[in-house]
Protein backbone atom coordinates (compact mmCIF):
# COMPACT_ATOMS: atom_id res chain seq x y z
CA UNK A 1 264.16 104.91 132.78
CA UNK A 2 262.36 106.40 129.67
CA UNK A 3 260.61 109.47 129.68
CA UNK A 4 257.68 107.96 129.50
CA UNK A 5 258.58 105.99 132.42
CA UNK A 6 259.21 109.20 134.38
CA UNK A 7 255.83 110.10 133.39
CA UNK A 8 253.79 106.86 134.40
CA UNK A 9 256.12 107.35 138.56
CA UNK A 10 254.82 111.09 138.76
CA UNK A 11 251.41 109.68 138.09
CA UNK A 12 251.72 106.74 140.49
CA UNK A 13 253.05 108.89 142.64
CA UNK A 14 250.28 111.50 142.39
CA UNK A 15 252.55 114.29 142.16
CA UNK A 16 250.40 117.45 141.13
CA UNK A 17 251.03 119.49 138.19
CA UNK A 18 251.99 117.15 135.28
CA UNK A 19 249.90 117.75 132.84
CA UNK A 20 251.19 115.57 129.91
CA UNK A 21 253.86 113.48 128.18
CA UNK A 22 254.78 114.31 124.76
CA UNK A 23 256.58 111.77 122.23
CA UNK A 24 259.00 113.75 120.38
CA UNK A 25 260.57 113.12 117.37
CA UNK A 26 264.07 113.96 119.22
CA UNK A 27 263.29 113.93 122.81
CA UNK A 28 260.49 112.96 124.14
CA UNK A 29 259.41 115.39 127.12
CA UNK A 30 257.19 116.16 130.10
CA UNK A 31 254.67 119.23 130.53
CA UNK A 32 254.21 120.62 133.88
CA UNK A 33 252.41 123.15 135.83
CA UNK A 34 254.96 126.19 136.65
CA UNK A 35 253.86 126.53 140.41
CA UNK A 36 254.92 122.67 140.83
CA UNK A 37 257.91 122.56 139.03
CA UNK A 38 260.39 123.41 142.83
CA UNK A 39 258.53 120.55 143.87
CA UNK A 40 258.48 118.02 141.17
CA UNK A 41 262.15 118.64 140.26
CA UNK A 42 263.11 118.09 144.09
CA UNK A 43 261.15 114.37 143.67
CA UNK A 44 262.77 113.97 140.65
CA UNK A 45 266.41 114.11 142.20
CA UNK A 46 265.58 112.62 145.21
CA UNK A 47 263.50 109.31 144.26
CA UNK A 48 266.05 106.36 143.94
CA UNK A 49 264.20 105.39 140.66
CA UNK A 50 265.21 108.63 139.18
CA UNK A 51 268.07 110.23 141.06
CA UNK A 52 268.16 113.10 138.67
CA UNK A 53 271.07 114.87 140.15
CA UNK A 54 272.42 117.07 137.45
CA UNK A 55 270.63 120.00 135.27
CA UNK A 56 272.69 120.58 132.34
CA UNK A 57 270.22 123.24 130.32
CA UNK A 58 267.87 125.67 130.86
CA UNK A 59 266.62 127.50 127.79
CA UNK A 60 263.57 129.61 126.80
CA UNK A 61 261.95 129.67 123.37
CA UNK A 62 258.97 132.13 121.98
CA UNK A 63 255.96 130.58 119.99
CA UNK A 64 253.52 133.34 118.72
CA UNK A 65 251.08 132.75 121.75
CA UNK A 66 253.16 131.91 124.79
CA UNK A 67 256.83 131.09 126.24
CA UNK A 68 258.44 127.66 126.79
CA UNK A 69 260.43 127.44 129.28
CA UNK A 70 262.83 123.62 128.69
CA UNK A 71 265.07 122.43 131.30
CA UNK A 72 267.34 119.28 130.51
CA UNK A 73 267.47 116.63 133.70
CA UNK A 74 270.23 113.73 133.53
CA UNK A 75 270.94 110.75 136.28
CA UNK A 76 274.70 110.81 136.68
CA UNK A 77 274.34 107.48 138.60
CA UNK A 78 271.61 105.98 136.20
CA UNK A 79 272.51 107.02 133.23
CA UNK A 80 269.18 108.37 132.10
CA UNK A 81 268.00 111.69 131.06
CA UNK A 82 264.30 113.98 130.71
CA UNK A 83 263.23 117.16 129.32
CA UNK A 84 260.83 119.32 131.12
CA UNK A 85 258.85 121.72 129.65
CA UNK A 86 256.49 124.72 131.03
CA UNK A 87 253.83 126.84 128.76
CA UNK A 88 254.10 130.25 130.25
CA UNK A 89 252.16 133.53 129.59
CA UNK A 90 253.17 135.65 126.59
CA UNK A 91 252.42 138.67 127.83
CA UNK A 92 254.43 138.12 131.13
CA UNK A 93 256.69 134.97 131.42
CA UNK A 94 257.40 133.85 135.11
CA UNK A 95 258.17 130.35 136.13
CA UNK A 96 259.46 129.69 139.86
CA UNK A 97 263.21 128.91 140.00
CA UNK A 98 264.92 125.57 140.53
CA UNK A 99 267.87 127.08 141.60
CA UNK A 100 267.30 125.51 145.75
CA UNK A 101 266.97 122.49 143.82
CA UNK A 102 269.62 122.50 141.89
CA UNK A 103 272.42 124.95 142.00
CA UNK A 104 273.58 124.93 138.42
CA UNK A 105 270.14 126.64 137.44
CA UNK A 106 271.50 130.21 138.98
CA UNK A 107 273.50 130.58 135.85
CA UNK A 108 270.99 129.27 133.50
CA UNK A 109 268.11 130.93 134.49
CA UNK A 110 269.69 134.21 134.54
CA UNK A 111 271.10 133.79 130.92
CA UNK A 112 267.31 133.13 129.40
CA UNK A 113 265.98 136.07 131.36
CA UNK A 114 269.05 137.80 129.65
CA UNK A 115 268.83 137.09 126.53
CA UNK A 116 264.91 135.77 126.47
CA UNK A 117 262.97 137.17 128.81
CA UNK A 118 261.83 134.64 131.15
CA UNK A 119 261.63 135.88 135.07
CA UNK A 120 262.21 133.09 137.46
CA UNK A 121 260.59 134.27 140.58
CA UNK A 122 262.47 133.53 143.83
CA UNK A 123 265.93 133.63 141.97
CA UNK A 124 268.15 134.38 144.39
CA UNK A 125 270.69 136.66 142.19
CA UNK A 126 268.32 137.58 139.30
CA UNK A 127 270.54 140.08 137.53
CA UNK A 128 271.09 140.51 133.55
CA UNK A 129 274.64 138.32 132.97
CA UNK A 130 275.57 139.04 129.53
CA UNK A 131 274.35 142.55 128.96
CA UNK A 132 274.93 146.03 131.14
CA UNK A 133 272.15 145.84 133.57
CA UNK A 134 270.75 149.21 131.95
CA UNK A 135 270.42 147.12 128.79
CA UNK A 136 266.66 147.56 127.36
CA UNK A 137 264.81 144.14 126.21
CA UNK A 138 265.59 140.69 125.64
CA UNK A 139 267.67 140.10 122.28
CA UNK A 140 266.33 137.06 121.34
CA UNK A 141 262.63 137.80 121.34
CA UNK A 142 260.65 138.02 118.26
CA UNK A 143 260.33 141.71 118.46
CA UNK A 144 263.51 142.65 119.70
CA UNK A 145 265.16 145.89 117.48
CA UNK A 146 268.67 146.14 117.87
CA UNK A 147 269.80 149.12 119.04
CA UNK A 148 271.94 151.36 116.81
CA UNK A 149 273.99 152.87 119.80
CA UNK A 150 274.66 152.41 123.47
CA UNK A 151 275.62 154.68 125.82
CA UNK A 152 276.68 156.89 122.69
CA UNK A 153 278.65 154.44 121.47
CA UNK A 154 277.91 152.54 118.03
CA UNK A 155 276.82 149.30 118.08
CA UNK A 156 278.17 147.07 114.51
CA UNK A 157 277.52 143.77 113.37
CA UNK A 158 280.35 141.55 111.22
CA UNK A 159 278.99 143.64 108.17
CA UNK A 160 279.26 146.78 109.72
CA UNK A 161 276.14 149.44 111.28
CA UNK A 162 273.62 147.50 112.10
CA UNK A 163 270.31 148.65 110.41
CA UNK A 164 266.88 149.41 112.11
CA UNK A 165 264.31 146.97 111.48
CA UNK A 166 262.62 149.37 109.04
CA UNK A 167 265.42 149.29 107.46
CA UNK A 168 265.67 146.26 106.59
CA UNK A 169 268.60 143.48 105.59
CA UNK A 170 271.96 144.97 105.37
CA UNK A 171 273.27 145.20 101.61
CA UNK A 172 276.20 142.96 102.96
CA UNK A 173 274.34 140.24 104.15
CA UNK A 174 275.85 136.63 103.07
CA UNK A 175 274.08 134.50 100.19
């Protein structure tokens, strides 16, 4: 099947929460509610049209006026693949987990609320599993500042201290 295929079956189907397909110029993807998504995703695996059995990425990106949260589906028996995608709240990201659904998403989902930010309520284990769990933010947000120290210890990049964001660029930085 073809994304859009996926699409037109969760339609048919009536399944709530799908809000739209979008043709992209890489992968093409469907939108969906965040309080559906346990449900959808359970359809998705178990309808013999779509049997999509395996989740091979979870990831989170930042736009200036929300989260995305992007999950990559694929049919080990079909052969076919989809990408997901859920709009969530800037101000406080918070999608249900997938991880009853399918167990590979207990790793995933606690990396992007690591490293991004994104709580996935229900998780079953939702500690940090990167960073020390005292850690403070989410490195890869857009306002993240590195900290200079931790625990008393110095932190360093390749090019040595890292700088404060007032700081600006190190002097070292790469051309």
């Amino acid at each position: 099947m073809k994304p859009k295929e996926f699409f037109e079956k969760l339609d048919a189907e009536g399944m709530k929460g799908v809000i739209e397909f979008i043709d992209g110029p890489v992968d093409s993807s469907i939108r969906v509610e965040p309080a559906e998504l346990p449900r959808i995703f359970a359809f998705l695996k178990d309808d013999p049209d779509c049997r999509l059995d395996q989740l091979s990425l979870v990831s989170g990106v930042e736009y200036e006026d929300r989260f995305e949260c992007v999950y990559h589906l694929l049919s080990t028996k079909l052969l076919h693949d989809l990408v997901i995608k859920v709009h969530l709240d800037k101000n406080a990201p918070c999608v249900p987990t997938v991880s009853d659904v399918h167990p590979t998403a207990n790793w995933h989902e606690r990396e992007t609320w690591d490293l991004v930010g994104i709580r996935f309520e229900g998780h079953p284990d939702p500690r940090r599993i990167y960073l020390p769990a005292d850690w403070e933010g989410h490195p890869l947000q857009r306002d993240y500042v590195f900290p200079n120290e931790y625990n008393g210890l110095p932190l360093t990049d390749q090019h040595g201290p890292v700088k404060k964001a007032e700081e600006g660029p190190s002097e070292t930085t790469e051309s």
